[in-house]
N, C-alpha and C. Protein backbone atom coordinates (compact mmCIF):
# COMPACT_ATOMS: atom_id res chain seq x y z
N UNK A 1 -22.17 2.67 -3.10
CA UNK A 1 -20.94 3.25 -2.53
C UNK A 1 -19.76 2.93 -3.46
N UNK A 2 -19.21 4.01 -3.46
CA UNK A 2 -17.60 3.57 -4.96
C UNK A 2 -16.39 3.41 -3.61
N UNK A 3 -16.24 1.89 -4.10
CA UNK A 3 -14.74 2.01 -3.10
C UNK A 3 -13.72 1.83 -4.13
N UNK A 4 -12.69 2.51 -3.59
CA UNK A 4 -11.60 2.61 -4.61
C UNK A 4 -10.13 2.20 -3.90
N UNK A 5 -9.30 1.33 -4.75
CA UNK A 5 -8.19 0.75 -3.98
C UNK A 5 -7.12 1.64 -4.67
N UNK A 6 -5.88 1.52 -4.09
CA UNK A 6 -5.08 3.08 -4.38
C UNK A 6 -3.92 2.24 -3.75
N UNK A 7 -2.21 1.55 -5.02
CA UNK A 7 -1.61 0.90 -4.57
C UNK A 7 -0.52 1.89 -4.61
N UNK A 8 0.82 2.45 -3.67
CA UNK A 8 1.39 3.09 -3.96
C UNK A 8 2.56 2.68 -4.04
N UNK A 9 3.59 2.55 -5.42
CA UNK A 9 4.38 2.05 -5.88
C UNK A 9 5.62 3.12 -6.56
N UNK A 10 5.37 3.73 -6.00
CA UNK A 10 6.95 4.82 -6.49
C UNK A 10 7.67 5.44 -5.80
N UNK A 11 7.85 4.38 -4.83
CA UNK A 11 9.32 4.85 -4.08
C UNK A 11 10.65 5.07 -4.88
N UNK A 12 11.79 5.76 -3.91
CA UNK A 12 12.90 5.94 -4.43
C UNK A 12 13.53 4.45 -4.73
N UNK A 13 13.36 3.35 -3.27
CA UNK A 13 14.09 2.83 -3.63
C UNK A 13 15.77 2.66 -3.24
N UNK A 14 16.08 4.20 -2.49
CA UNK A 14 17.40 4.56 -2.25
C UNK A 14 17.93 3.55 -1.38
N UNK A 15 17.58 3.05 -0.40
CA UNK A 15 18.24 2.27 0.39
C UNK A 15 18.55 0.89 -0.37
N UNK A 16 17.42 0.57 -0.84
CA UNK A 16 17.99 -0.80 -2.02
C UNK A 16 19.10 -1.29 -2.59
N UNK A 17 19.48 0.04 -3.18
CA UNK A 17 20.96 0.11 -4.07
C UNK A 17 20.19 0.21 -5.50
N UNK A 18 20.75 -0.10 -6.42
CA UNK A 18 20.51 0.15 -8.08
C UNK A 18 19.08 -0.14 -8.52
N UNK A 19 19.08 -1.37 -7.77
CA UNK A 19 18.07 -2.50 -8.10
C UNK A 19 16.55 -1.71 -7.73
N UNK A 20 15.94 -1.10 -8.30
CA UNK A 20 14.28 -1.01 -7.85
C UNK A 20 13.73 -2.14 -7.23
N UNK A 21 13.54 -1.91 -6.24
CA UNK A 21 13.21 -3.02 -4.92
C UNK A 21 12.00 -3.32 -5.30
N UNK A 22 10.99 -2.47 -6.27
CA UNK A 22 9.75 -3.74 -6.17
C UNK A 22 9.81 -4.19 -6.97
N UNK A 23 10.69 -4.70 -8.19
CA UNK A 23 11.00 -5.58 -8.88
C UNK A 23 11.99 -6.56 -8.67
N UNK A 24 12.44 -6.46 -7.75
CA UNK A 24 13.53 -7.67 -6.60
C UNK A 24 12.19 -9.39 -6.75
N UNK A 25 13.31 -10.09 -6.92
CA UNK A 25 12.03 -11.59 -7.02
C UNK A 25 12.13 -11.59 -5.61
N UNK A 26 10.82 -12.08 -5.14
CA UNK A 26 10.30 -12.45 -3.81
C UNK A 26 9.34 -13.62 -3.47
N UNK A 27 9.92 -14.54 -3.49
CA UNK A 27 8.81 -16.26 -3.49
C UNK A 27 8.77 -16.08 -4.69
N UNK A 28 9.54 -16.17 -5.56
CA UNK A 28 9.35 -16.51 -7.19
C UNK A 28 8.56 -15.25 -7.87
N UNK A 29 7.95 -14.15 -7.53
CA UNK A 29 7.97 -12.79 -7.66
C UNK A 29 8.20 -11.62 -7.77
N UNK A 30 8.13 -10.27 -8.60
CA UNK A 30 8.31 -9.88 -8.40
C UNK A 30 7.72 -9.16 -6.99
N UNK A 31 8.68 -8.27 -5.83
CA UNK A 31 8.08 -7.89 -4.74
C UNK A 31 6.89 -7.57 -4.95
N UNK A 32 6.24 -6.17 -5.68
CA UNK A 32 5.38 -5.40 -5.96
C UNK A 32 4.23 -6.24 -6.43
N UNK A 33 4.16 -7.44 -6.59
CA UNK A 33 3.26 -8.86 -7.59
C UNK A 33 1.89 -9.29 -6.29
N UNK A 34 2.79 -9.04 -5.20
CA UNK A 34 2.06 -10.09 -4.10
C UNK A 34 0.91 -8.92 -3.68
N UNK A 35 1.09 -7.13 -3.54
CA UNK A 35 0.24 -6.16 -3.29
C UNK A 35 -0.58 -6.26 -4.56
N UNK A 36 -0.11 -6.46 -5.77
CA UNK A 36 -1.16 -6.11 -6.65
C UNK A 36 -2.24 -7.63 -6.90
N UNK A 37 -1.23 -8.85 -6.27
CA UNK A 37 -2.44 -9.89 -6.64
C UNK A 37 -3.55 -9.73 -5.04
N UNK A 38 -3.09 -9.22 -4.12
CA UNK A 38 -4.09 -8.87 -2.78
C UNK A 38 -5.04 -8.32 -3.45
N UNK A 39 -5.08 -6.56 -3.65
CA UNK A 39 -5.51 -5.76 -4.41
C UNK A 39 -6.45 -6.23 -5.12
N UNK A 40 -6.24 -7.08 -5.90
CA UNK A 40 -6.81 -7.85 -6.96
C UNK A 40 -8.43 -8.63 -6.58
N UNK A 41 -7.41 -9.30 -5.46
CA UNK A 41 -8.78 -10.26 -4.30
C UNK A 41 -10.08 -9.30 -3.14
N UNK A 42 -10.20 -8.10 -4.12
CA UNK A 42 -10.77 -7.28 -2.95
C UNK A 42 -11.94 -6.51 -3.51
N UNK A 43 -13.29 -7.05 -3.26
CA UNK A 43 -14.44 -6.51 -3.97
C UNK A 43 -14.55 -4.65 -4.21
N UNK A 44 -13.62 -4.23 -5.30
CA UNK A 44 -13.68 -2.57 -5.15
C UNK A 44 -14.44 -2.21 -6.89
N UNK A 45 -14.67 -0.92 -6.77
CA UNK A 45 -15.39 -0.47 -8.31
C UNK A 45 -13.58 -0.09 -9.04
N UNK A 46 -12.94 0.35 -8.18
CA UNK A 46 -11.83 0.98 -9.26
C UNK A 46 -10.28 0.60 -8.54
N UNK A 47 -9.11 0.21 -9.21
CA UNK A 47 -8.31 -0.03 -8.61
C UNK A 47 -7.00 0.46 -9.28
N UNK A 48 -5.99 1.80 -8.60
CA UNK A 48 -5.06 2.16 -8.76
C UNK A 48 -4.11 1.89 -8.10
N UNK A 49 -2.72 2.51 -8.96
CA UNK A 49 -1.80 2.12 -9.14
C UNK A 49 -0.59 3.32 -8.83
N UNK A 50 0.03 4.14 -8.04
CA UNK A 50 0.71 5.09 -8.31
C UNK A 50 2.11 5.01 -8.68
N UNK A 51 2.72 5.19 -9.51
CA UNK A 51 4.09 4.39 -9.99
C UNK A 51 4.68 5.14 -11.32
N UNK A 52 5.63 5.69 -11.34
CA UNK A 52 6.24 6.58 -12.68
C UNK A 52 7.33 4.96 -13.35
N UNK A 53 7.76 3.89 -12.97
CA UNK A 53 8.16 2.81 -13.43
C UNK A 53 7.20 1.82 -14.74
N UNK A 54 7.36 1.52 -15.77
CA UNK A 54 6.50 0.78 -16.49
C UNK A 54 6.73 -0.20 -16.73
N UNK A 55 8.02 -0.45 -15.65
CA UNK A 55 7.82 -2.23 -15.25
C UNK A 55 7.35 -2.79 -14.03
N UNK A 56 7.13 -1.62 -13.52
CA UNK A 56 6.35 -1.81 -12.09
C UNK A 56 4.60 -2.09 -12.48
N UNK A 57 4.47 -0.93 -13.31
CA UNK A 57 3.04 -0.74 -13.39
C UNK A 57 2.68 -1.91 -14.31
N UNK A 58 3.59 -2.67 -14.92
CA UNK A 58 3.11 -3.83 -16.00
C UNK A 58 2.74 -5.40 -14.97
N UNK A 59 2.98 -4.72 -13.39
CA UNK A 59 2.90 -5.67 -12.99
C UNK A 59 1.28 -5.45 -11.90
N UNK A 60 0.67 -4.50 -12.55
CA UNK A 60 -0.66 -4.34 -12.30
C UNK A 60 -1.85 -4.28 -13.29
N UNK A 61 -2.12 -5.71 -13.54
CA UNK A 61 -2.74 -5.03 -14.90
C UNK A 61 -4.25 -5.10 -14.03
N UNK A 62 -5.24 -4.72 -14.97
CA UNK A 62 -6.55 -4.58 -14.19
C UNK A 62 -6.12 -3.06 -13.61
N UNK A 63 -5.28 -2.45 -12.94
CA UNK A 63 -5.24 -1.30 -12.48
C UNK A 63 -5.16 0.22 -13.41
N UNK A 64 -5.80 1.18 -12.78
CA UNK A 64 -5.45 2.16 -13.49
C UNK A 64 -4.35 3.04 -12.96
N UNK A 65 -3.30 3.28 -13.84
CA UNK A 65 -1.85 3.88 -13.83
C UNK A 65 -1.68 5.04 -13.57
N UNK A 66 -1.63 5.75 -12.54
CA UNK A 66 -1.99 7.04 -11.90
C UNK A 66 -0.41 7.53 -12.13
N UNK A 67 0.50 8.82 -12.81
CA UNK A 67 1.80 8.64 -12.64
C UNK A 67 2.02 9.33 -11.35
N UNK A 68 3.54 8.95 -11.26
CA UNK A 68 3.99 9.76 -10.05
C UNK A 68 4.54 10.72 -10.10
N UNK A 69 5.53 11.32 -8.98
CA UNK A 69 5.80 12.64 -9.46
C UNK A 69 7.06 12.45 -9.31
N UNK A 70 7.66 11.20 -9.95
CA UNK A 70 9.29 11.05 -9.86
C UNK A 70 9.98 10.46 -9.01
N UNK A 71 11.29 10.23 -9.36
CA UNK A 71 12.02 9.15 -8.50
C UNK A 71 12.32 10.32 -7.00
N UNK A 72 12.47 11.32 -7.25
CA UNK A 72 12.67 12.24 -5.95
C UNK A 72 11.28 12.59 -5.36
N UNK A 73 10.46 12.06 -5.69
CA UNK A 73 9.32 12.54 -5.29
C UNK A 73 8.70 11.85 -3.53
N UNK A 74 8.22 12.25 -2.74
CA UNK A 74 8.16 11.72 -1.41
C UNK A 74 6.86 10.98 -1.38
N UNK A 75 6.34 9.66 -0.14
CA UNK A 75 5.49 9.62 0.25
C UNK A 75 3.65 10.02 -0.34
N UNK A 76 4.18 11.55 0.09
CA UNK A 76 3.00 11.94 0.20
C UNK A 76 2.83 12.66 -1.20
N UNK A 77 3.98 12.65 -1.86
CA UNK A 77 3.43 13.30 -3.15
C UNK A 77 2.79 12.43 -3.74
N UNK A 78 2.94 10.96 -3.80
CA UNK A 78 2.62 9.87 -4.50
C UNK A 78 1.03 9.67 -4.02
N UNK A 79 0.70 9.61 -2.93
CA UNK A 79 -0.13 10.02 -1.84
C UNK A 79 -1.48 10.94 -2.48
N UNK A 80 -0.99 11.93 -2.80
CA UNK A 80 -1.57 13.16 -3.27
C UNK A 80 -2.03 13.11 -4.79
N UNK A 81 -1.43 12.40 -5.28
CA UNK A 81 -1.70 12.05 -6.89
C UNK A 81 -2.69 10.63 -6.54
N UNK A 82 -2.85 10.09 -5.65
CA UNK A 82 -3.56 8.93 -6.06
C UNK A 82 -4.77 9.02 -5.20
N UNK A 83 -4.95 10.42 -4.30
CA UNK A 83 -6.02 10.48 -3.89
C UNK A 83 -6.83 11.48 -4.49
N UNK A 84 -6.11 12.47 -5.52
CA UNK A 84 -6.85 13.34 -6.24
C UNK A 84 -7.80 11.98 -7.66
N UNK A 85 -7.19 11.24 -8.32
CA UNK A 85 -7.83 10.29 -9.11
C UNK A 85 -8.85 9.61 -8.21
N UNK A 86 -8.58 9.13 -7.27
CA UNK A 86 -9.67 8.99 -6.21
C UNK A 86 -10.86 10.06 -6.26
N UNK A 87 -10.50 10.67 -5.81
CA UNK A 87 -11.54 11.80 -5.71
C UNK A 87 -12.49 12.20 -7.01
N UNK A 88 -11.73 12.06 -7.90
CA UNK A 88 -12.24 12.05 -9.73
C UNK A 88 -13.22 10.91 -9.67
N UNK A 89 -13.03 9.96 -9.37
CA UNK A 89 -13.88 8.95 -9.31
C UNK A 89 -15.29 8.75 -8.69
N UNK A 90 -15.29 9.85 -7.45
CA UNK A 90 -16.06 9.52 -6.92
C UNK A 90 -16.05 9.10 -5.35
N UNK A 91 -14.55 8.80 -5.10
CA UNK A 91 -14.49 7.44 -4.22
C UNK A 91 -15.19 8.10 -2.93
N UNK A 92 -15.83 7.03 -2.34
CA UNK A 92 -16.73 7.14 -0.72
C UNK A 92 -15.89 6.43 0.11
N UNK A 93 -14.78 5.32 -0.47
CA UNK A 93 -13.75 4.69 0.51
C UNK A 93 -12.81 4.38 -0.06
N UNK A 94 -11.51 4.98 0.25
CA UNK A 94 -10.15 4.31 -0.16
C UNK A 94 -9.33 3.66 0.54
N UNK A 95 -8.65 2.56 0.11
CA UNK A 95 -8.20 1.59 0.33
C UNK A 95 -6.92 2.12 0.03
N UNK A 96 -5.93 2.32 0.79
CA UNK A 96 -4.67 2.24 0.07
C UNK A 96 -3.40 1.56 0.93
N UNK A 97 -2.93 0.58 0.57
CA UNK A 97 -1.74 -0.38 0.50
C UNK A 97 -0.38 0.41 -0.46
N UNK A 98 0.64 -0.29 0.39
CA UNK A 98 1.85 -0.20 -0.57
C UNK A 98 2.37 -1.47 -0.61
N UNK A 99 3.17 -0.68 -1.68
CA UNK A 99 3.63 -1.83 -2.93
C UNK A 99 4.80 -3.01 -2.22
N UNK A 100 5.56 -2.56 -1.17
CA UNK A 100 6.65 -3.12 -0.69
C UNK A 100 6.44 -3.95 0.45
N UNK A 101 4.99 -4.37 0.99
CA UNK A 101 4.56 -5.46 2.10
C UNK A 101 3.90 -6.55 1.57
N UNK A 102 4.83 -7.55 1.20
CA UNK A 102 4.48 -8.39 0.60
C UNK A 102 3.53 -9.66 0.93
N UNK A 103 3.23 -9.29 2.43
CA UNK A 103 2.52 -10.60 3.45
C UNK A 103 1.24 -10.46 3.37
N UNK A 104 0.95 -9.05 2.88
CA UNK A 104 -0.51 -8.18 3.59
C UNK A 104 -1.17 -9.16 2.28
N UNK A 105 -2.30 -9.91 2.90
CA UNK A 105 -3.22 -10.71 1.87
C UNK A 105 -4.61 -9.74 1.77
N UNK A 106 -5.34 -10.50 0.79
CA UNK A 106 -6.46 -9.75 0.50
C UNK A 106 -7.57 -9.86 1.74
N UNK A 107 -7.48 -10.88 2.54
CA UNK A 107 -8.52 -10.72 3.37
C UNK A 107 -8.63 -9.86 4.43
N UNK A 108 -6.92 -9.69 4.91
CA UNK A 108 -6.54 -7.97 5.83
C UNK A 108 -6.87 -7.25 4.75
N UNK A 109 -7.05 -6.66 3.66
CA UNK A 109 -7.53 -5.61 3.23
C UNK A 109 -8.98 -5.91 2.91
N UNK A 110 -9.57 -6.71 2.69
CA UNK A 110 -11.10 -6.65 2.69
C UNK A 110 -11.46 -6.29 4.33
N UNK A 111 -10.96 -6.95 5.76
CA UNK A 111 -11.35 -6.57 6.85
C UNK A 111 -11.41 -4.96 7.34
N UNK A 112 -9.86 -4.43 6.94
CA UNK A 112 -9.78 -2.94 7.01
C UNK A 112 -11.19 -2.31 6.18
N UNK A 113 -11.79 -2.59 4.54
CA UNK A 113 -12.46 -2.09 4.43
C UNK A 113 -13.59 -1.84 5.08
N UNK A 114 -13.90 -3.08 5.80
CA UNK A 114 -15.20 -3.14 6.29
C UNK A 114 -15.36 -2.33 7.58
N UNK A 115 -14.07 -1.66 8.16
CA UNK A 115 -14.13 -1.27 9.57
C UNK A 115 -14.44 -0.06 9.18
N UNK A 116 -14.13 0.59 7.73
CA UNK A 116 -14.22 2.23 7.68
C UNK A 116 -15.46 2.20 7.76
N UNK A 117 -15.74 3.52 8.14
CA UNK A 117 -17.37 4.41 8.31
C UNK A 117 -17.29 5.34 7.69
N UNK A 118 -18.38 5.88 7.52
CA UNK A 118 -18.39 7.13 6.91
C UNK A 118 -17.85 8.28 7.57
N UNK A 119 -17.58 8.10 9.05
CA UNK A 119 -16.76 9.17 9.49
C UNK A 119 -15.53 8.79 9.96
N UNK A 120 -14.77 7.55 9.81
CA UNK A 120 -14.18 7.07 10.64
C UNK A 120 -12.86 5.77 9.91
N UNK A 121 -12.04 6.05 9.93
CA UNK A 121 -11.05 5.41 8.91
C UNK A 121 -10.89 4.50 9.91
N UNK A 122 -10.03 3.22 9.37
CA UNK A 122 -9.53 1.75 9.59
C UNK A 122 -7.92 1.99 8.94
N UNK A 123 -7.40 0.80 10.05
CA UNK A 123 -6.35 0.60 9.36
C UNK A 123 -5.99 -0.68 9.92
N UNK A 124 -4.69 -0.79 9.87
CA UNK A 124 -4.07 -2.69 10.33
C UNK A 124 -3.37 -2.05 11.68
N UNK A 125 -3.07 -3.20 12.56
CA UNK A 125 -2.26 -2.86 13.83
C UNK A 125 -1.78 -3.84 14.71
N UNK A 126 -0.18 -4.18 14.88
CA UNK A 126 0.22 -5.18 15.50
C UNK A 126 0.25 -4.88 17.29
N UNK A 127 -0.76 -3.72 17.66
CA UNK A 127 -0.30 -3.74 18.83
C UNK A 127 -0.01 -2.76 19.37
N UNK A 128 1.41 -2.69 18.40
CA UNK A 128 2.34 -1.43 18.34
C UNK A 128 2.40 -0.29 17.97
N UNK A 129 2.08 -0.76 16.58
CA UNK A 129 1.96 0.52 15.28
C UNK A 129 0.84 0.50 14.51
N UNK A 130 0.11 1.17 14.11
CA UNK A 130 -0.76 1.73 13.23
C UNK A 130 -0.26 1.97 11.73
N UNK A 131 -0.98 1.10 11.14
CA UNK A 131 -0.32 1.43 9.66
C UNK A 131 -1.42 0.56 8.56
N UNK A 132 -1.02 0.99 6.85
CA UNK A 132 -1.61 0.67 5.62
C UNK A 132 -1.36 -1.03 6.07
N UNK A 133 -2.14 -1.56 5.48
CA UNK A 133 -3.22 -0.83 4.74
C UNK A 133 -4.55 -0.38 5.93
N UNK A 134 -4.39 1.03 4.62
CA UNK A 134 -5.53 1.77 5.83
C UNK A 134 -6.59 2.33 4.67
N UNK A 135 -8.12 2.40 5.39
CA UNK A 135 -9.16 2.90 4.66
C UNK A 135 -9.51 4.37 4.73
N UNK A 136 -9.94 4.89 4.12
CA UNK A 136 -10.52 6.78 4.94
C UNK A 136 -11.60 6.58 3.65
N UNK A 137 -12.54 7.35 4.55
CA UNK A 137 -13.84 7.78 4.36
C UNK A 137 -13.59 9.08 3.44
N UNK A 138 -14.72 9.16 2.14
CA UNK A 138 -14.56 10.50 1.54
C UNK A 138 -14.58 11.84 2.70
N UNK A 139 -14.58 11.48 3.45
CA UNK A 139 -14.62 13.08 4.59
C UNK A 139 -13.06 13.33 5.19
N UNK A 140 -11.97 12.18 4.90
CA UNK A 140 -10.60 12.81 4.63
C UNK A 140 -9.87 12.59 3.90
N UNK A 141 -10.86 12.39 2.49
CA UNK A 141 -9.66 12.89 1.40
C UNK A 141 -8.89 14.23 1.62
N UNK A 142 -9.55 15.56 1.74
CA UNK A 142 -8.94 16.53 2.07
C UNK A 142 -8.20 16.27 2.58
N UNK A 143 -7.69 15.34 3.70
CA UNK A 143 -6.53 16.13 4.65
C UNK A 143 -5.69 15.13 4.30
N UNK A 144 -5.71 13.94 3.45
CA UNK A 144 -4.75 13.08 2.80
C UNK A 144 -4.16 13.90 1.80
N UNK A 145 -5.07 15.24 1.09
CA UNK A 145 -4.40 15.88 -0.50
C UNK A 145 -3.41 16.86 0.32
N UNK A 146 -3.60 17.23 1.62
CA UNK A 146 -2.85 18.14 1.98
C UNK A 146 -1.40 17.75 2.81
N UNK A 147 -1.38 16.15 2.75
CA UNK A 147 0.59 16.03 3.58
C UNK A 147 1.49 15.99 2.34
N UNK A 148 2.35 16.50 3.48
CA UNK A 148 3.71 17.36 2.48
C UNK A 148 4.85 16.13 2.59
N UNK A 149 5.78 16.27 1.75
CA UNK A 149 6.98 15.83 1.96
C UNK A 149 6.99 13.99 2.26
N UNK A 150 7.60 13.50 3.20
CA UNK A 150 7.97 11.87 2.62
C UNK A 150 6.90 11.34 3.79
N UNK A 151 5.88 11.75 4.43
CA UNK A 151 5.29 12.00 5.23
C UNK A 151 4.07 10.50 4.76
N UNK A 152 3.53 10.12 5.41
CA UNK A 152 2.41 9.34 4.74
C UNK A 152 1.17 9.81 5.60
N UNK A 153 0.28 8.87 5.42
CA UNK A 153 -1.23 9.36 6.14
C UNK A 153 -0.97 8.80 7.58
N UNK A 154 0.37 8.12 8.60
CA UNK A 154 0.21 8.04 9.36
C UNK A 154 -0.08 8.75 11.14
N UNK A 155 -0.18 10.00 10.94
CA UNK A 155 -0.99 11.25 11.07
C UNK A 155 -1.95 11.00 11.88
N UNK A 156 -2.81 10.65 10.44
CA UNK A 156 -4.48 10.59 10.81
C UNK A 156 -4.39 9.06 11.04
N UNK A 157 -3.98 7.73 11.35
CA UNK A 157 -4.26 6.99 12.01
C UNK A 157 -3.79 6.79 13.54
N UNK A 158 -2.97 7.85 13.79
CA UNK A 158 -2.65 7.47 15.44
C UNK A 158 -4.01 8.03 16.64
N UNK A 159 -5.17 8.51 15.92
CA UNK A 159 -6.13 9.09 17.12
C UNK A 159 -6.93 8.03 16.71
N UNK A 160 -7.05 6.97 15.89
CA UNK A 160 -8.11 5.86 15.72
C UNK A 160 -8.58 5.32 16.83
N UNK A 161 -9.38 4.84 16.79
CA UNK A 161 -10.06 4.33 18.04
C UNK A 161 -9.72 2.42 18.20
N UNK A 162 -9.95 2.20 18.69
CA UNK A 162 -9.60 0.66 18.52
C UNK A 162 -10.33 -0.37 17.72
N UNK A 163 -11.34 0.26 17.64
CA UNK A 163 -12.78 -0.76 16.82
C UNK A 163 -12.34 -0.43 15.56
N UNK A 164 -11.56 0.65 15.48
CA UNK A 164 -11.26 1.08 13.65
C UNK A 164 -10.29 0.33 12.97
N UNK A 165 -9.30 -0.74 14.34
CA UNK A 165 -8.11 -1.56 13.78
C UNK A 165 -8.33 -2.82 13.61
N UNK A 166 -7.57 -3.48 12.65
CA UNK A 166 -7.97 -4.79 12.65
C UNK A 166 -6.10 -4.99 12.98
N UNK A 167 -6.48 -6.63 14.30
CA UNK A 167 -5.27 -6.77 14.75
C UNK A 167 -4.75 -7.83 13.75
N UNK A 168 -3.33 -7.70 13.83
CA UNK A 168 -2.55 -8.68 12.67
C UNK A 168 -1.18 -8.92 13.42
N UNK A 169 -0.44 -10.04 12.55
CA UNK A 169 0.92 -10.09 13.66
C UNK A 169 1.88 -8.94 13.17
N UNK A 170 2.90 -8.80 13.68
CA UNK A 170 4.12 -7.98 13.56
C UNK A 170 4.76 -8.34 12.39
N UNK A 171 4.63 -10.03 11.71
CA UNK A 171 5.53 -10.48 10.81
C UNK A 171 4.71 -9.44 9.42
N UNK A 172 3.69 -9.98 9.75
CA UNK A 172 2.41 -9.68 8.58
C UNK A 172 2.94 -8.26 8.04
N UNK A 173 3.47 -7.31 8.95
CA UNK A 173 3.37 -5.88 8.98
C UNK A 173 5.34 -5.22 7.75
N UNK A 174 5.89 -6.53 7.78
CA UNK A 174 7.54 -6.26 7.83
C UNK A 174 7.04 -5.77 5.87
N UNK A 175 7.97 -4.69 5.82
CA UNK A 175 8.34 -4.20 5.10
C UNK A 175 9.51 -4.29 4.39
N UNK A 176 10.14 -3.67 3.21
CA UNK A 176 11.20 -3.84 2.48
C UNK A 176 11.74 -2.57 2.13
N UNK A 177 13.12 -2.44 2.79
CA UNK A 177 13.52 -1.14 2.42
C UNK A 177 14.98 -1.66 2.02
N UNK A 178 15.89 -2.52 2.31
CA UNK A 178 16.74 -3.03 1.97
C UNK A 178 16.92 -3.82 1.16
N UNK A 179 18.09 -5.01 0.69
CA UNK A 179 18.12 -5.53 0.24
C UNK A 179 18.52 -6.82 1.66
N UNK A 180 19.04 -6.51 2.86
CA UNK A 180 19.01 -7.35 4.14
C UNK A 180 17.13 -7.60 4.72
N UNK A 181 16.12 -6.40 3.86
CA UNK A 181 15.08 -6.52 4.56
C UNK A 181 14.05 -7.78 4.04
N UNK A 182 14.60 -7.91 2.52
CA UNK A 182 14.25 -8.95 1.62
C UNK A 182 14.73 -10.30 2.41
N UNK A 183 16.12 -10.31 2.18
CA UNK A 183 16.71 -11.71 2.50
C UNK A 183 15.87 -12.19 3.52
N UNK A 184 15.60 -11.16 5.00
CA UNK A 184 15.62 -11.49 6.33
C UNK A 184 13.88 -11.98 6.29
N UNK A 185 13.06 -11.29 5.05
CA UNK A 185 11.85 -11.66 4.91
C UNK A 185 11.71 -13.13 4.41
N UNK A 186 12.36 -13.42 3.57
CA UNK A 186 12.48 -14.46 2.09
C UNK A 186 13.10 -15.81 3.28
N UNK A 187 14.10 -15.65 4.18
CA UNK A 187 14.65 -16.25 5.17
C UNK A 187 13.01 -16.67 6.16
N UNK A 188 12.43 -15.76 6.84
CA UNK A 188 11.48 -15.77 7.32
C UNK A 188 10.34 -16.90 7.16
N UNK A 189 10.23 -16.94 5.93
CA UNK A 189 9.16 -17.73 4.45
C UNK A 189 9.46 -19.37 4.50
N UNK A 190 10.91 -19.07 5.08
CA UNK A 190 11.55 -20.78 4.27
C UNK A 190 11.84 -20.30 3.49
N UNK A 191 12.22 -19.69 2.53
CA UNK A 191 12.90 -19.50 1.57
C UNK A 191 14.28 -18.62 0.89
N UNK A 192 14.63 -19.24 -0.16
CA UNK A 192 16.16 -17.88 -0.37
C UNK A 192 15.44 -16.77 -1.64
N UNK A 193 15.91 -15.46 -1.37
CA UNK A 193 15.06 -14.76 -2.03
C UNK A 193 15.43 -15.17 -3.66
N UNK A 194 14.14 -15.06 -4.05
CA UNK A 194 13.86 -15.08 -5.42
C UNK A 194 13.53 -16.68 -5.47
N UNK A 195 13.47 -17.53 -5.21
CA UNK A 195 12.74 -18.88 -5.14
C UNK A 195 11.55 -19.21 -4.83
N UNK A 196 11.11 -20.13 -5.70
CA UNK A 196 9.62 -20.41 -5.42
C UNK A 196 9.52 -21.17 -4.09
N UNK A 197 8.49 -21.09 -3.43
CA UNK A 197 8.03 -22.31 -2.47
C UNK A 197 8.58 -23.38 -2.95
């Protein structure tokens, strides 16, 4: 079976301000460092990267550099480019994480893998929400190549069944779209952003 991991790293960024947010230090990191060392910890045949930045992508090595389709580019275009290289490959399961959840460890993404089926995708879930990292079975790549606009695959994880989720906390799940979303994370940690433990 080819499983293939698929990190998506080319957001705008807009809410951030100047600063490309996955290069913001985070626990002595860059943000984007902590998805690609998960990534890293996760028994797959092939592991991408979607990202038009080449200081982003220098912070994946081992990965292959899928480009994006620009700083205006949405979601799902990024989406769409990293599941067509997928598909080139072969892949029977993709794994795909983004670049801006810095908590998500490798063993929530080895668990998500193990929940996909061959007909039947996985993803993470506090409960609440349904979300990446999420797995799909080669039987919906198709309908991952086909969302439009800033849209992601969260779609096709709201009819999942419950055996398809693996539960995690709410903290695990926090994302970075600010530069208040960092602090309030980095605050979270024990720490002030950009400091080591």
């Amino acid at each position: 079976m080819t499983r293939v991991g698929l990190v998506l790293a080319a957001g705008r960024s807009a809410r951030f301000g100047l600063e490309n947010k996955l290069l913001a230090p985070f626990r002595g990191r860059p943000l984007a460092a902590w998805a690609a060392e998960a990534m890293r910890g996760v028994a797959l045949d092939h592991r991408l990267v979607v990202t038009s930045s080449a200081e982003v992508a220098a912070l994946f090595e081992g990965f292959e550099v899928v480009p994006g389709a620009g700083e205006m580019a949405g979601q799902a275009d990024s989406l769409r480019a990293g599941v067509a290289r997928a598909w080139a490959l072969g892949a029977e399961r993709l794994l795909i994480a983004l670049a801006d959840m810095p908590q998500v460890g490798a063993e929530v993404m080895e668990a998500v893998l193990a929940r996909c089926s061959d007909t039947c995708a996985s993803a993470v879930t506090d409960g609440r929400r349904r979300m990446p990292p999420a797995c799909f079975p080669k039987s919906d790549l198709a309908a991952l190549s086909g969302l439009q606009g800033d849209r992601g695959a969260g779609a096709l994880l709201r009819g999942l069944p419950a055996t398809a989720l693996v539960r995690v906390s709410a903290d695990m799940l926090a994302d970075v779209d600010t530069v208040a979303d960092l602090a309030a994370l980095a605050a979270s940690n024990g720490h002030e952003p950009g400091n080591r433990p």
